[in-house]
C-alpha atoms as a PDB file:
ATOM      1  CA  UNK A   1       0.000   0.000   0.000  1.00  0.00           C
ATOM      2  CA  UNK A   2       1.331   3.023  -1.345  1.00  0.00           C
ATOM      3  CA  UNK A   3       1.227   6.223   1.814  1.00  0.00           C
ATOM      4  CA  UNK A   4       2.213   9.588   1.637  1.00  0.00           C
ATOM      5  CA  UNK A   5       3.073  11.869   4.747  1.00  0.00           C
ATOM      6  CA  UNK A   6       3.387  15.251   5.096  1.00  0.00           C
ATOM      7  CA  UNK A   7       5.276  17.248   7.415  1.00  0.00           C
ATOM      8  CA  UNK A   8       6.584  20.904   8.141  1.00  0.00           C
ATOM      9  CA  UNK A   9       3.281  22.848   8.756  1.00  0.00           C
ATOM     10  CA  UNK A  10       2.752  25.039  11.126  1.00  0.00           C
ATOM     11  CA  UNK A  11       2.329  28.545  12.408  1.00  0.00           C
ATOM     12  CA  UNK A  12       4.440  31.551  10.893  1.00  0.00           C
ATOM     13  CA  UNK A  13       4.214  34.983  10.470  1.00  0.00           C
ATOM     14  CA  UNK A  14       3.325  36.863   7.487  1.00  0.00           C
ATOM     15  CA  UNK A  15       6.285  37.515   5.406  1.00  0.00           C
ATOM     16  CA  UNK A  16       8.103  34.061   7.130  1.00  0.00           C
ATOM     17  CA  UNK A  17       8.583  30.803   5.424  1.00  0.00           C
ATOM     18  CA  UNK A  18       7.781  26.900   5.624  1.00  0.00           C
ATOM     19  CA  UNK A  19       8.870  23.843   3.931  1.00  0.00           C
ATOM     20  CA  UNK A  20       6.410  20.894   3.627  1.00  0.00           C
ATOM     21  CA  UNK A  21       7.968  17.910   2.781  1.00  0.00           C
ATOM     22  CA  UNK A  22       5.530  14.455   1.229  1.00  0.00           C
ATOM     23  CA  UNK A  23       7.486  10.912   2.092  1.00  0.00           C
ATOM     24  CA  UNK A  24       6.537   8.837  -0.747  1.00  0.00           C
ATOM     25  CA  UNK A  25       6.615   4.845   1.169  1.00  0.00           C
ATOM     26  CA  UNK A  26       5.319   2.004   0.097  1.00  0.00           C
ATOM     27  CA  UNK A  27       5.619  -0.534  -2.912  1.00  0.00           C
ATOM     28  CA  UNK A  28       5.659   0.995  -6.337  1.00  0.00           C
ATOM     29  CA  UNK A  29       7.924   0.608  -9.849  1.00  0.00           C
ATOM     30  CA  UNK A  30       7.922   4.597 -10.382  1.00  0.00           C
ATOM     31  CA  UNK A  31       6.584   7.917  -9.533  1.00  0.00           C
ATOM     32  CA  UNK A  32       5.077   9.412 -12.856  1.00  0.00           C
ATOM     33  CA  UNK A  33       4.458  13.067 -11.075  1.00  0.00           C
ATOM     34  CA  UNK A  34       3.559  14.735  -7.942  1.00  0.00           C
ATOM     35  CA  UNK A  35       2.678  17.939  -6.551  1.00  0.00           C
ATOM     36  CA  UNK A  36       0.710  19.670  -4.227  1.00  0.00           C
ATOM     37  CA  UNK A  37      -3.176  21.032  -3.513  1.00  0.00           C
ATOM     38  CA  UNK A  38      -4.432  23.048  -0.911  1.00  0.00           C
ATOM     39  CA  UNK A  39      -7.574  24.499   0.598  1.00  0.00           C
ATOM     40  CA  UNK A  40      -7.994  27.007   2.207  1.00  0.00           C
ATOM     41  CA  UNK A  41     -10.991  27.793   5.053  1.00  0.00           C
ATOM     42  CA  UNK A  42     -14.270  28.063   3.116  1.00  0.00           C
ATOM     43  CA  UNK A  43     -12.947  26.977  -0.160  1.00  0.00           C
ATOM     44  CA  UNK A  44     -12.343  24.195  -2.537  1.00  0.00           C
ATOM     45  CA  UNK A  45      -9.257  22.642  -2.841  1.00  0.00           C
ATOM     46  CA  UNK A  46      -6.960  23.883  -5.330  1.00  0.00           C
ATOM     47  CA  UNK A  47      -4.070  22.273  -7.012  1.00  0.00           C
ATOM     48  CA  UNK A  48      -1.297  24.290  -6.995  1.00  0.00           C
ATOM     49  CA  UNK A  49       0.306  26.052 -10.195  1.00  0.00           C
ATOM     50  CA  UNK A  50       3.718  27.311  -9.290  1.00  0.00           C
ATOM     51  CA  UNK A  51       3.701  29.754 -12.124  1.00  0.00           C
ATOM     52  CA  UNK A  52       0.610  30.851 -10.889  1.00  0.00           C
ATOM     53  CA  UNK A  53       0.863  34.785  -9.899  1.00  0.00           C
ATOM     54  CA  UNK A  54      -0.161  34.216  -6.662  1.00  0.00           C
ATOM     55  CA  UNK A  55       2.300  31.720  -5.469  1.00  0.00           C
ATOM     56  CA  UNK A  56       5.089  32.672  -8.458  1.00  0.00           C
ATOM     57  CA  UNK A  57       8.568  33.886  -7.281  1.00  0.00           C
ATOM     58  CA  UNK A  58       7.710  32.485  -3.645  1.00  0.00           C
ATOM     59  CA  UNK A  59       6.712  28.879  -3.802  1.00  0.00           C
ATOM     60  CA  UNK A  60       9.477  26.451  -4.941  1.00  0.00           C
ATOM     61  CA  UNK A  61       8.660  22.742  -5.802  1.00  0.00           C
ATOM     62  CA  UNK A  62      11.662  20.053  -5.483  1.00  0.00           C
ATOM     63  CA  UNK A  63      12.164  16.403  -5.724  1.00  0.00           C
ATOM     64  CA  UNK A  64      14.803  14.062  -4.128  1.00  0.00           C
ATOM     65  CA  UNK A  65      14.718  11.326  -6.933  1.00  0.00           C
ATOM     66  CA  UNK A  66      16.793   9.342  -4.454  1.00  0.00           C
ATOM     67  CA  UNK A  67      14.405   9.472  -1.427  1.00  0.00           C
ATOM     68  CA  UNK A  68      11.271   9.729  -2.725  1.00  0.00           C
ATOM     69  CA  UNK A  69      10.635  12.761  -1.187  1.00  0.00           C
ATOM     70  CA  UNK A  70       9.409  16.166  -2.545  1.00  0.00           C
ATOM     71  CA  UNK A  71       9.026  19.197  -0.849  1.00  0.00           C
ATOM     72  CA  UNK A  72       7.208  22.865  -1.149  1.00  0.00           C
ATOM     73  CA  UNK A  73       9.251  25.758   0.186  1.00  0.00           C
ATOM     74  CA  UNK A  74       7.356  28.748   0.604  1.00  0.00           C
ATOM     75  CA  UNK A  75       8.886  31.875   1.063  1.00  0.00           C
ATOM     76  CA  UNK A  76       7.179  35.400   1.795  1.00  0.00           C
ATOM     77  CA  UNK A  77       4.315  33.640   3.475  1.00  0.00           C
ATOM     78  CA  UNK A  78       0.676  35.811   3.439  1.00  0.00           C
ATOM     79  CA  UNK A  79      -2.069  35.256   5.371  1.00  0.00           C
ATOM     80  CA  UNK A  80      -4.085  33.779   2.044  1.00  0.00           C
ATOM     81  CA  UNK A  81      -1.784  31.097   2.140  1.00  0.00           C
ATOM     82  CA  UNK A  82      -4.000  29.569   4.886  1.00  0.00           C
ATOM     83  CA  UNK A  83      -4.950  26.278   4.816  1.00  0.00           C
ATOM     84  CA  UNK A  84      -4.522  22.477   4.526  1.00  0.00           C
ATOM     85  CA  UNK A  85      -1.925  21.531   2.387  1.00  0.00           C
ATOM     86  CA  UNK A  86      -2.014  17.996   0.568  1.00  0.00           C
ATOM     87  CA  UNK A  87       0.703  16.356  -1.569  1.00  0.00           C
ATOM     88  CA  UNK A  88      -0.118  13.738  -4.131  1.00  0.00           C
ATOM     89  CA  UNK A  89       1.465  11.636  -6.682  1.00  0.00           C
ATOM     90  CA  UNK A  90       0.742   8.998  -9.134  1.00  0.00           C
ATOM     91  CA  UNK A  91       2.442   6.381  -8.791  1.00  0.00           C
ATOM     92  CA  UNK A  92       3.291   3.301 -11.214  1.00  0.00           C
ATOM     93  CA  UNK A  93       3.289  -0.379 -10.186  1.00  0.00           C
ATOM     94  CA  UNK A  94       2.358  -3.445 -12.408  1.00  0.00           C
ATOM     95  CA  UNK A  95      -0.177  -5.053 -10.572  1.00  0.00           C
ATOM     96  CA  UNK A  96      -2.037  -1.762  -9.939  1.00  0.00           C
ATOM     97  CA  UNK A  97      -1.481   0.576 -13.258  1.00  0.00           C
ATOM     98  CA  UNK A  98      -1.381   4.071 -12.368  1.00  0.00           C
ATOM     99  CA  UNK A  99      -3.271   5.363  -9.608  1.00  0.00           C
ATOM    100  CA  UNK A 100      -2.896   8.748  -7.035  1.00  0.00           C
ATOM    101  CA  UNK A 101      -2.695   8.827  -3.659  1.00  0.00           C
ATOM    102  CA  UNK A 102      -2.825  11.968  -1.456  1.00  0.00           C
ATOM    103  CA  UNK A 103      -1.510  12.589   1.937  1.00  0.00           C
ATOM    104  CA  UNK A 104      -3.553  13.094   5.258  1.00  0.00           C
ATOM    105  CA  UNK A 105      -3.207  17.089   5.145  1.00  0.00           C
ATOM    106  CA  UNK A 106      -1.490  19.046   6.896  1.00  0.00           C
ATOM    107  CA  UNK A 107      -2.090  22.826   8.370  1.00  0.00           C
ATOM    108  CA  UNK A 108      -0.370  26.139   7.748  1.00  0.00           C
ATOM    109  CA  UNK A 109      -1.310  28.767   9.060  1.00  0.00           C
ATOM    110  CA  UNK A 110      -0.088  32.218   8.326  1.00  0.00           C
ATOM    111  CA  UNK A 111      -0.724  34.527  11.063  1.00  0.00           C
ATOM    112  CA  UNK A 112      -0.712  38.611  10.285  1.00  0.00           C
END
């Protein structure tokens, strides 16, 4: 069974930073992509688009190939940036095809 956990969330200031990290763990072949989606309080969730202006220049995706894990730094936190934070991936195995799993969640909260 294929998990993924978060971790890093928390409570910052506006203007500080966090960096979530997703541990991919389980049995799979490969990783075919991966990302992140949040939701913020009263809202849908939202997958996020890095080159999207409201995250651009101070969200940062990265991936340790060797690990499994990815992470989300985000830099010049606001207090929109509120919410529950999933990561996701699809992953590859041959006895399941391609499928997605998300993580649990986890909060940030971005105080002003």
């Amino acid at each position: 069974q294929v998990q993924l956990v978060e971790s890093g969330g928390g409570l910052v200031p506006a203007g500080g930073s966090l960096t979530l990290s997703c541990a991919v763990t389980g049995r799979f072949f490969k990783i075919n992509f991966m990302g992140w989606d949040r939701q913020a309080p009263g809202k849908q969730r939202e997958r996020i688009n890095y080159e999207d202006s409201s995250v651009k220049g101070r969200f940062t995706f990265s991936r340790n190939i060797a690990t499994d894990i990815f992470s989300l730094e985000m830099n010049s936190l606001k207090p929109e940036d509120t919410g529950v934070y999933y990561c996701y991936a699809n992953v590859y195995d041959y006895s399941t095809g391609s499928v997605t799993y998300w993580g649990e969640g986890i909060q940030v909260t971005v105080s002003s």
